[in-house]
C-alpha atoms as a PDB file:
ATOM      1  CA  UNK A   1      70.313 171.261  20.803  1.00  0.00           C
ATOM      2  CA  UNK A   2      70.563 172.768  24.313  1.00  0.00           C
ATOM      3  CA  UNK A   3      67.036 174.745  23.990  1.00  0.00           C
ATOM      4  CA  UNK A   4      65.619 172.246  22.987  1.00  0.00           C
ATOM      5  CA  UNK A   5      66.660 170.203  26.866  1.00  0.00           C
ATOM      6  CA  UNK A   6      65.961 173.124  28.230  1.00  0.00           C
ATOM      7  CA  UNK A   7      62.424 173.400  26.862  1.00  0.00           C
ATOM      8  CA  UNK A   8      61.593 170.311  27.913  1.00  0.00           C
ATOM      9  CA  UNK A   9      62.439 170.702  31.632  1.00  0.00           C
ATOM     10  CA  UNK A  10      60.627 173.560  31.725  1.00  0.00           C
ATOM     11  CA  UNK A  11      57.357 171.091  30.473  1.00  0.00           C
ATOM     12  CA  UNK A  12      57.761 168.700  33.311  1.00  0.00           C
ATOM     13  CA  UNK A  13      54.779 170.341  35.266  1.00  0.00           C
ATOM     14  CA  UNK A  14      52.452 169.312  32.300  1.00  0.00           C
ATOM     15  CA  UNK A  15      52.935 165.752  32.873  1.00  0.00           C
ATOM     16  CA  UNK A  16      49.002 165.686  34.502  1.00  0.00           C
ATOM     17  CA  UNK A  17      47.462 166.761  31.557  1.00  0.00           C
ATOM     18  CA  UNK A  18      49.938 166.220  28.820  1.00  0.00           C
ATOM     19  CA  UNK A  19      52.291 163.702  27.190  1.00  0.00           C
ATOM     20  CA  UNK A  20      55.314 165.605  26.212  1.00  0.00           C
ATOM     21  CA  UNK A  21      56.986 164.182  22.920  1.00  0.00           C
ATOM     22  CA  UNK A  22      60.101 164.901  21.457  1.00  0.00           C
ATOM     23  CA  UNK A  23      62.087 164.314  18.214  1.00  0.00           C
ATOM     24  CA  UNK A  24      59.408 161.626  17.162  1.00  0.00           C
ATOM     25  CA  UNK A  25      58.593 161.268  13.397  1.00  0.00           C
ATOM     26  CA  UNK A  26      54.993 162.805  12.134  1.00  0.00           C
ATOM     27  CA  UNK A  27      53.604 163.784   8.940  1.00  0.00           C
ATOM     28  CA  UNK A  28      57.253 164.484   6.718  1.00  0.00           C
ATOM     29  CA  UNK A  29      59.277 165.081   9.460  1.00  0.00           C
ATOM     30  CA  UNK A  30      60.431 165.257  13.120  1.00  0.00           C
ATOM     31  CA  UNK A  31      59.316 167.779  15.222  1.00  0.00           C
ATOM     32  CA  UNK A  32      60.814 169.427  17.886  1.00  0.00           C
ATOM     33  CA  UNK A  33      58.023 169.029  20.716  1.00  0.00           C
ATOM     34  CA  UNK A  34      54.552 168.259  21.047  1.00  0.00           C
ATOM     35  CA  UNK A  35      52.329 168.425  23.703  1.00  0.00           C
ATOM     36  CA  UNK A  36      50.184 165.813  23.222  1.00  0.00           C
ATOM     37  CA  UNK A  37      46.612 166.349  25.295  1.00  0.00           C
ATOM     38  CA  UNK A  38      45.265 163.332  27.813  1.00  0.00           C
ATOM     39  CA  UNK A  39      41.917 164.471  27.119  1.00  0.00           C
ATOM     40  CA  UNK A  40      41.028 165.108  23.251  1.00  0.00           C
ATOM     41  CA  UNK A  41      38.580 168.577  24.493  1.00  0.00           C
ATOM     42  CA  UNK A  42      42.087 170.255  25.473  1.00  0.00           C
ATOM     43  CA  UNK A  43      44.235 172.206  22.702  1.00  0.00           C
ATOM     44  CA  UNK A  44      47.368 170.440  21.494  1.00  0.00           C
ATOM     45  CA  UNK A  45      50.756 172.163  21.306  1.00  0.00           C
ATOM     46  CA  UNK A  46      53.136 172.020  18.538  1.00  0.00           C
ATOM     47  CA  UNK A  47      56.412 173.727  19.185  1.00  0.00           C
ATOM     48  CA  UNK A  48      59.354 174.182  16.771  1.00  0.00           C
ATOM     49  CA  UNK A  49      63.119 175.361  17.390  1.00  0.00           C
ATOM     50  CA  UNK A  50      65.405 177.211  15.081  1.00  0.00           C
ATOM     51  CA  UNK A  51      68.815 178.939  15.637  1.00  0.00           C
ATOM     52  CA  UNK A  52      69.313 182.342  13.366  1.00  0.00           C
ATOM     53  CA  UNK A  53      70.857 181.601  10.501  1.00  0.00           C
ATOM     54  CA  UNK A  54      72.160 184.437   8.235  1.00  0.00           C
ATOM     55  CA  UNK A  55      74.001 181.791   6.183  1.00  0.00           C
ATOM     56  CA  UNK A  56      70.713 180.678   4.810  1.00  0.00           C
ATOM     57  CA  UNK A  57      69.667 184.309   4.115  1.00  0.00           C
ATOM     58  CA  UNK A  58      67.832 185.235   7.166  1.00  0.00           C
ATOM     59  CA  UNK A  59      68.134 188.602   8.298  1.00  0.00           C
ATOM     60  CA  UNK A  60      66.089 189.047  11.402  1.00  0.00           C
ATOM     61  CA  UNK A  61      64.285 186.750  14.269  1.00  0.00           C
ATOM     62  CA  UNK A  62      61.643 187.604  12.858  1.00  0.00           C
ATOM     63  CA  UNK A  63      62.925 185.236   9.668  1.00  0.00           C
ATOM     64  CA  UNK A  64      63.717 182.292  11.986  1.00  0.00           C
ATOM     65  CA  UNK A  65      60.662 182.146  13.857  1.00  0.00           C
ATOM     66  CA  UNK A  66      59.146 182.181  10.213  1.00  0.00           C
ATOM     67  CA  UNK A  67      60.555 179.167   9.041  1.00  0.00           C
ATOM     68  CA  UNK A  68      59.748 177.752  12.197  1.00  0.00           C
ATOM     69  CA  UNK A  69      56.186 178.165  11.102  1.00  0.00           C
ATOM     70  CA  UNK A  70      56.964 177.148   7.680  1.00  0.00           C
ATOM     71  CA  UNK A  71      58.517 173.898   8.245  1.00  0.00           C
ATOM     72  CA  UNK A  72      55.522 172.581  11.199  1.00  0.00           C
ATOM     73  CA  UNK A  73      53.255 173.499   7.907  1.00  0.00           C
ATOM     74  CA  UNK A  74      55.339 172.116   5.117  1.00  0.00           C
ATOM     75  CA  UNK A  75      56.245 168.987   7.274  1.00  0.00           C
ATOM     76  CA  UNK A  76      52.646 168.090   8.577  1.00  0.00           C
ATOM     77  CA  UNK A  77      53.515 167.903  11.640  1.00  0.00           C
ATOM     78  CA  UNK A  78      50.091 167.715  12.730  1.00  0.00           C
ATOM     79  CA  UNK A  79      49.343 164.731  11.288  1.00  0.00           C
ATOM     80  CA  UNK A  80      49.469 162.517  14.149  1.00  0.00           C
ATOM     81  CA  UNK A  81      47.142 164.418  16.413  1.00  0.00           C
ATOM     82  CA  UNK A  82      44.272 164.528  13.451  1.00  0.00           C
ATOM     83  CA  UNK A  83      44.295 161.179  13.262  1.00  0.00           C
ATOM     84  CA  UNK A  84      43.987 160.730  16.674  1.00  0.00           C
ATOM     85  CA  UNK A  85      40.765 163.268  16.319  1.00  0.00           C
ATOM     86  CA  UNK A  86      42.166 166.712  18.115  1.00  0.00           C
ATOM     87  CA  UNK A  87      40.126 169.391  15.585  1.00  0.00           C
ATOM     88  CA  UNK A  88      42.687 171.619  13.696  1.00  0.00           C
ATOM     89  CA  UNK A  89      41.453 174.278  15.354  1.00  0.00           C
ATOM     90  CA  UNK A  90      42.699 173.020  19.016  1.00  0.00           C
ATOM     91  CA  UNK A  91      46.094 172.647  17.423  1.00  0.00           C
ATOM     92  CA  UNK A  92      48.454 174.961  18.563  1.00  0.00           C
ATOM     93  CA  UNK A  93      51.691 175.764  16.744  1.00  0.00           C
ATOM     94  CA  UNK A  94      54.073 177.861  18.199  1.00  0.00           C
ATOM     95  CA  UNK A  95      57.652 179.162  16.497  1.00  0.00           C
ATOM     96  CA  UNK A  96      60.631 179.747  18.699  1.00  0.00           C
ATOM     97  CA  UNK A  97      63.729 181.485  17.493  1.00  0.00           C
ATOM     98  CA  UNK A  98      66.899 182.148  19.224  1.00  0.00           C
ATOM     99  CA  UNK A  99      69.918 184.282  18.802  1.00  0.00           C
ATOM    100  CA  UNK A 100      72.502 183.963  21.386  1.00  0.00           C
ATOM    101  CA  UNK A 101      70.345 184.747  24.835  1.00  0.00           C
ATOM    102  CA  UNK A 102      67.512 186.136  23.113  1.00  0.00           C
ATOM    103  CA  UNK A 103      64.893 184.399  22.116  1.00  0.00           C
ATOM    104  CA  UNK A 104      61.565 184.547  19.976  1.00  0.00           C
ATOM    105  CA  UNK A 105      58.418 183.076  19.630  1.00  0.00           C
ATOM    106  CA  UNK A 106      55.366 183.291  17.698  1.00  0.00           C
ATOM    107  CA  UNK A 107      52.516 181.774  16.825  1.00  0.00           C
ATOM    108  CA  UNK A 108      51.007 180.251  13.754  1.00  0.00           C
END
């Protein structure tokens, strides 16, 4: 997915305090990105992509971003980074949802 590259170039400046992963399986899924802390006192990042899709009954961005949320619950997609001991609470989960140029984000 192109945002997806393009997210990910824009992350190459975190390379110094964070391990960028992409696409890799955790909890019941794969996510999108994760921004994986070197130091566990830091906050996490978990960030997930979705396209508008009226087809599948969504009306606004607001819908998308939504199920972005959704699916980084549903999925687990946190698992990985409790078991490596970052508290919950210094997991952040971010939505992104884009419709042509526009684009927006949320957080869970």
């Amino acid at each position: 997915m192109f945002y997806h590259g393009f997210v990910l170039g824009l992350l190459v400046d975190t390379q110094n305090d964070y391990q960028v992963k992409s696409n890799r399986e955790s909890g019941y899924g794969r996510y999108d990105v994760i921004l994986e802390p070197h130091r566990n006192t830091d906050p996490a990042v978990i960030m997930e992509f979705k396209v508008f899709a009226p087809d599948e009954g969504e009306k606004t961005l607001e819908d998308t971003v939504k199920r972005a949320l959704q699916q980084i619950e549903t999925k687990k997609y946190d698992t990985d980074l409790l078991a490596r001991g970052i508290p919950k609470e210094r997991i952040l989960k971010y939505g992104f949802a884009f419709q042509g140029k526009t684009c927006l984000i949320r957080k869970g």
